[in-house]
C-alpha atoms as a PDB file:
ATOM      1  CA  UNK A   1      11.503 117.470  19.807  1.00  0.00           C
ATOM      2  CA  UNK A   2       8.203 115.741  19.123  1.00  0.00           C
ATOM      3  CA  UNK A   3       6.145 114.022  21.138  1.00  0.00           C
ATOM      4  CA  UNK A   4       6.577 109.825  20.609  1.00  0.00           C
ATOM      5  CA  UNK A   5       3.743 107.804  21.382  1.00  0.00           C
ATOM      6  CA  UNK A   6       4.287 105.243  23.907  1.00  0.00           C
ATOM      7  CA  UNK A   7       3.114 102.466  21.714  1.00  0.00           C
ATOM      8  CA  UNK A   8       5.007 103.827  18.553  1.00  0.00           C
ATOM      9  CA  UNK A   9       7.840 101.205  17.318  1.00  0.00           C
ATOM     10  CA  UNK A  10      11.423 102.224  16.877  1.00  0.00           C
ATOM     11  CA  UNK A  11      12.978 103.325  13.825  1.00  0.00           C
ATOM     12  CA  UNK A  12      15.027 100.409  11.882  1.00  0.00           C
ATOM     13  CA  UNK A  13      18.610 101.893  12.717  1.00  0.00           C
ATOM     14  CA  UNK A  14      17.030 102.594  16.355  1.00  0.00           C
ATOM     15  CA  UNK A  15      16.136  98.583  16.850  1.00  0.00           C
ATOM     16  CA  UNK A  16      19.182  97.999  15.436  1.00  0.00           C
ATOM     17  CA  UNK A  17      21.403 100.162  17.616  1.00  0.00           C
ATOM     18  CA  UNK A  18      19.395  99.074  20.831  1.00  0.00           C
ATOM     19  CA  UNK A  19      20.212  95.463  19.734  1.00  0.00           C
ATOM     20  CA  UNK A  20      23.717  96.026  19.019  1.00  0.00           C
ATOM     21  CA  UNK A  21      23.570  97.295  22.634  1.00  0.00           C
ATOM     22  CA  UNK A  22      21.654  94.395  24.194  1.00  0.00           C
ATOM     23  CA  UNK A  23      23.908  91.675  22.825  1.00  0.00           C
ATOM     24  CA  UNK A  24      26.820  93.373  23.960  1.00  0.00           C
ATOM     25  CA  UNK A  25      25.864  93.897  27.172  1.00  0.00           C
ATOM     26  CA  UNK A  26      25.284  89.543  27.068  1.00  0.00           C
ATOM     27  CA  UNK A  27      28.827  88.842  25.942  1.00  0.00           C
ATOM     28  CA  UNK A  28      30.385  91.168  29.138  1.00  0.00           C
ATOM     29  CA  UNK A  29      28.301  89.164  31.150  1.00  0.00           C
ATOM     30  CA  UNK A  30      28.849  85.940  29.473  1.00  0.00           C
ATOM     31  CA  UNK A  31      32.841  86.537  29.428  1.00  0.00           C
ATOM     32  CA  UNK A  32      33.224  87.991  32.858  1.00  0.00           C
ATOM     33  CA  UNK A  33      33.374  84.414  34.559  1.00  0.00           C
ATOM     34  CA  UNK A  34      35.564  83.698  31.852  1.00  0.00           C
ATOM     35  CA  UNK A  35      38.297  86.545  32.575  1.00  0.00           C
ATOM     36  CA  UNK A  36      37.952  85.875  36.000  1.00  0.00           C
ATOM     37  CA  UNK A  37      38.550  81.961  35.776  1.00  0.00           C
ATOM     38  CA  UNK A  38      42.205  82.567  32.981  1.00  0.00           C
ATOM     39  CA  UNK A  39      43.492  84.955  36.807  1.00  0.00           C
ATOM     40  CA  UNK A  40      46.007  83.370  39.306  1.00  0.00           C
ATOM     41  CA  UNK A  41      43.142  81.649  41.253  1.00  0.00           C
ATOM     42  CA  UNK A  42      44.526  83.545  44.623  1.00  0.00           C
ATOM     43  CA  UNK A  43      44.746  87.102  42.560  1.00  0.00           C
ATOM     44  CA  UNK A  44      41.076  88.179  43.208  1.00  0.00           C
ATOM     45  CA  UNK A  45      40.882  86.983  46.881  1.00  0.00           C
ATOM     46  CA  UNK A  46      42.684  88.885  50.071  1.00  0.00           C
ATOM     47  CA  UNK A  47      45.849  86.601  50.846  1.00  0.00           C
ATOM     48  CA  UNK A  48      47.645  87.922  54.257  1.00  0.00           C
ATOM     49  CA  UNK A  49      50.743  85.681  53.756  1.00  0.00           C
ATOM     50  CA  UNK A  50      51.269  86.563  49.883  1.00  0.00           C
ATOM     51  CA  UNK A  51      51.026  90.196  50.852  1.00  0.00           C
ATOM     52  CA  UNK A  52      53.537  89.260  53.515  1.00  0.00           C
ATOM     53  CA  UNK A  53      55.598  87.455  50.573  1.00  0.00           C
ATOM     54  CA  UNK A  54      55.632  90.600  48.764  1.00  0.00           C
ATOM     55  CA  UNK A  55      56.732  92.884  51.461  1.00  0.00           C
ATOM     56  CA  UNK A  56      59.782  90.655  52.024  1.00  0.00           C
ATOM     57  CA  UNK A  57      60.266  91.351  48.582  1.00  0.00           C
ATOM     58  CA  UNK A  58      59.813  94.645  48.671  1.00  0.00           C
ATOM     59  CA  UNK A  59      61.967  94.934  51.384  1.00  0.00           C
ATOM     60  CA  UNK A  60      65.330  92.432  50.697  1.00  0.00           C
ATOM     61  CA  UNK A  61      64.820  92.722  46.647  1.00  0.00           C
ATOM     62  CA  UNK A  62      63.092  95.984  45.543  1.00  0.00           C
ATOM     63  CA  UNK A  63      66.394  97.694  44.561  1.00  0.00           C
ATOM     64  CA  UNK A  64      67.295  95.277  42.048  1.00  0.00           C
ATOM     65  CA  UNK A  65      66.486  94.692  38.579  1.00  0.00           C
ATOM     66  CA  UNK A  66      64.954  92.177  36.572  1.00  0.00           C
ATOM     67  CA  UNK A  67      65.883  93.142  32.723  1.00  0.00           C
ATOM     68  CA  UNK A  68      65.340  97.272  32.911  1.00  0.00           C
ATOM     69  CA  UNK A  69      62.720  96.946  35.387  1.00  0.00           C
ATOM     70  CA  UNK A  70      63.612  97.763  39.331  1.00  0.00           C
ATOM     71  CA  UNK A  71      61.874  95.143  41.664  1.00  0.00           C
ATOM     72  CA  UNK A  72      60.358  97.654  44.164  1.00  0.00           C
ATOM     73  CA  UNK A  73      59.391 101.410  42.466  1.00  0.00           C
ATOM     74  CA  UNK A  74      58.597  99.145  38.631  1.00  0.00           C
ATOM     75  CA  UNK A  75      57.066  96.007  39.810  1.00  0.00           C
ATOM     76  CA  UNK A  76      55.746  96.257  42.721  1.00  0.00           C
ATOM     77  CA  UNK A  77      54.801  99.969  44.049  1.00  0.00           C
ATOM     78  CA  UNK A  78      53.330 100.473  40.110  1.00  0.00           C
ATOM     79  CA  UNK A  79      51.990  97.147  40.192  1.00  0.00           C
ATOM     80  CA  UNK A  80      52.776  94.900  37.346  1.00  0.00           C
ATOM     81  CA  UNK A  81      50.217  92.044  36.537  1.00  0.00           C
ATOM     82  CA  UNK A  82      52.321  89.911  34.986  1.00  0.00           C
ATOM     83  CA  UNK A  83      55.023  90.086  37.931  1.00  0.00           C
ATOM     84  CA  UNK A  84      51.840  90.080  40.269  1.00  0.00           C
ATOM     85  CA  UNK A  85      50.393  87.083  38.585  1.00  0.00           C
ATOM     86  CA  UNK A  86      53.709  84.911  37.770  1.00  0.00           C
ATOM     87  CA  UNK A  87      55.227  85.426  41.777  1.00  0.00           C
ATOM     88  CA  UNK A  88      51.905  84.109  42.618  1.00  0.00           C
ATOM     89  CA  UNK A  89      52.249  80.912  41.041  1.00  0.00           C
ATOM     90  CA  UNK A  90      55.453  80.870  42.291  1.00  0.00           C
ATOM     91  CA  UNK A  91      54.764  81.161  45.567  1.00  0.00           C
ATOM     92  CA  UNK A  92      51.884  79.126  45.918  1.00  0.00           C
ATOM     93  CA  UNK A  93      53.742  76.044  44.256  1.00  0.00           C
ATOM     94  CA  UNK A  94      51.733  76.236  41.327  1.00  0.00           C
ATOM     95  CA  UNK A  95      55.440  76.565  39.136  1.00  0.00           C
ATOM     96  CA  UNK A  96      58.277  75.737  40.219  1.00  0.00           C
ATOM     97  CA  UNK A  97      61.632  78.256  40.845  1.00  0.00           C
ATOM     98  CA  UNK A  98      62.776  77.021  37.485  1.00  0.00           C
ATOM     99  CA  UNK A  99      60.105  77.926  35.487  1.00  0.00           C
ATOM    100  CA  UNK A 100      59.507  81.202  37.794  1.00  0.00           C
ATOM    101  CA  UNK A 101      62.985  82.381  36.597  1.00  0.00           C
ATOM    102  CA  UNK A 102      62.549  81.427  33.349  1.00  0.00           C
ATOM    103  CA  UNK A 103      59.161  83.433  32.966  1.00  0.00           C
ATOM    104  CA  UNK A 104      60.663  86.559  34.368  1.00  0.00           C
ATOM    105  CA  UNK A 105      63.610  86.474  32.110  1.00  0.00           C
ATOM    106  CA  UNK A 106      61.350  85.667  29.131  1.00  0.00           C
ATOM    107  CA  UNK A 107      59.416  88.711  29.774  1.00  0.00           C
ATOM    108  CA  UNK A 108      61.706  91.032  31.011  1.00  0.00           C
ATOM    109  CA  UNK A 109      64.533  90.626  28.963  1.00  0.00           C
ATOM    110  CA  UNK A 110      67.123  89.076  30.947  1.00  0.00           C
ATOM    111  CA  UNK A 111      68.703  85.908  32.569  1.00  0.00           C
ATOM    112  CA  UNK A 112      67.156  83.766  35.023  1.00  0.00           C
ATOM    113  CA  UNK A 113      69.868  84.010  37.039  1.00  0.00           C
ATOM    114  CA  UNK A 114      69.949  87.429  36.935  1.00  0.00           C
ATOM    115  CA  UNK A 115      69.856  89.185  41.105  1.00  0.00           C
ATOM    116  CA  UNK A 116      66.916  90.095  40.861  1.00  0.00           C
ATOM    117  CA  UNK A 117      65.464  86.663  40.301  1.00  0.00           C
ATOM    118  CA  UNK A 118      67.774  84.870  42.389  1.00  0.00           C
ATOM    119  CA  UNK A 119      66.773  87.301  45.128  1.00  0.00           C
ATOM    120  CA  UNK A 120      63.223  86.370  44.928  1.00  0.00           C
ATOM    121  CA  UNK A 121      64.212  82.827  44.344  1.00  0.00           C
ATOM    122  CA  UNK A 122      66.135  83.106  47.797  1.00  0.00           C
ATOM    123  CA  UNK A 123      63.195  84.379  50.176  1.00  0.00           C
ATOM    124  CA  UNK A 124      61.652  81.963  52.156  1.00  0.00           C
ATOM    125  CA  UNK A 125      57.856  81.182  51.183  1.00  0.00           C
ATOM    126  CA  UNK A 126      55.418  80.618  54.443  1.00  0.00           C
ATOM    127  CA  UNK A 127      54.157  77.099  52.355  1.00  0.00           C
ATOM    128  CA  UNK A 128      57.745  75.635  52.624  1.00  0.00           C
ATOM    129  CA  UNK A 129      57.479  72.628  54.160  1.00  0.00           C
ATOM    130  CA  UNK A 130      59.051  71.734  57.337  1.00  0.00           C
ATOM    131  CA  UNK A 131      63.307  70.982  56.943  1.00  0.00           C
ATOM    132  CA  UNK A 132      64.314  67.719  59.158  1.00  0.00           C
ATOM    133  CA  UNK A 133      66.164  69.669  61.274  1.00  0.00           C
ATOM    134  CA  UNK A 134      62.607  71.612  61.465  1.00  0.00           C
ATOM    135  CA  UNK A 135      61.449  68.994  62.731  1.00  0.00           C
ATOM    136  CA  UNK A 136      63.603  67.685  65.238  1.00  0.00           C
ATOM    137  CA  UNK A 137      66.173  65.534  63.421  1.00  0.00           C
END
């Protein structure tokens, strides 16, 4: 190998390459708010009572199905985003159990009223508000 002077320029193809390089290295940074912002807003932060959703799920749901899928050992202990991301909104009221069902059974290949779903569907969520008799009538 020869000896480059410090002050020689680069080669055309090697300014070219080394901006090819630079600008993509600008659109991973420029996108990476981007990607962040289209996730479930709670997906990237630590959520104790989510977690605790999921567990309940795990634990009353995970050995039924949604479509071909089984709740606990396909969704849940191999983590799937879209289940991840979807039971999110759910839970956190951001859709409601009608269109919950309906996305799962959309993407998985089955019914919304299939047990699976209507398992989910039937676990209480921490955010539910207070019942009357909850609160004293």
């Amino acid at each position: 190998m020869r000896n480059i002077p410090a002050n020689a320029s680069l080669s055309r193809p090697q300014a070219q390459l080394q901006q090819l390089r630079s600008s993509r290295q600008a659109l991973v940074v420029a996108l990476f708010p981007v990607v962040l912002a289209a996730c479930a807003p709670d997906a990237w932060r630590p959520d104790d009572p989510f977690e605790a959703f999921l567990d309940q799920i795990q634990n009353k749901c995970g050995e039924m199905r949604i479509g071909s899928r089984s709740i606990g050992s396909d969704l849940l202990q191999n983590p799937d985003p879209y289940f991840l991301d979807v039971t999110s909104r759910y839970y956190h009221r951001k859709i409601s159990g009608q269109n919950y069902a309906e996305a799962l059974a959309g993407s998985f290949g089955t019914t919304p009223d299939s047990p699976g779903i209507l398992c989910v569907l039937n676990l209480k969520r921490d955010k539910d508000p207070l019942t009357p008799q909850g609160l004293g009538g």
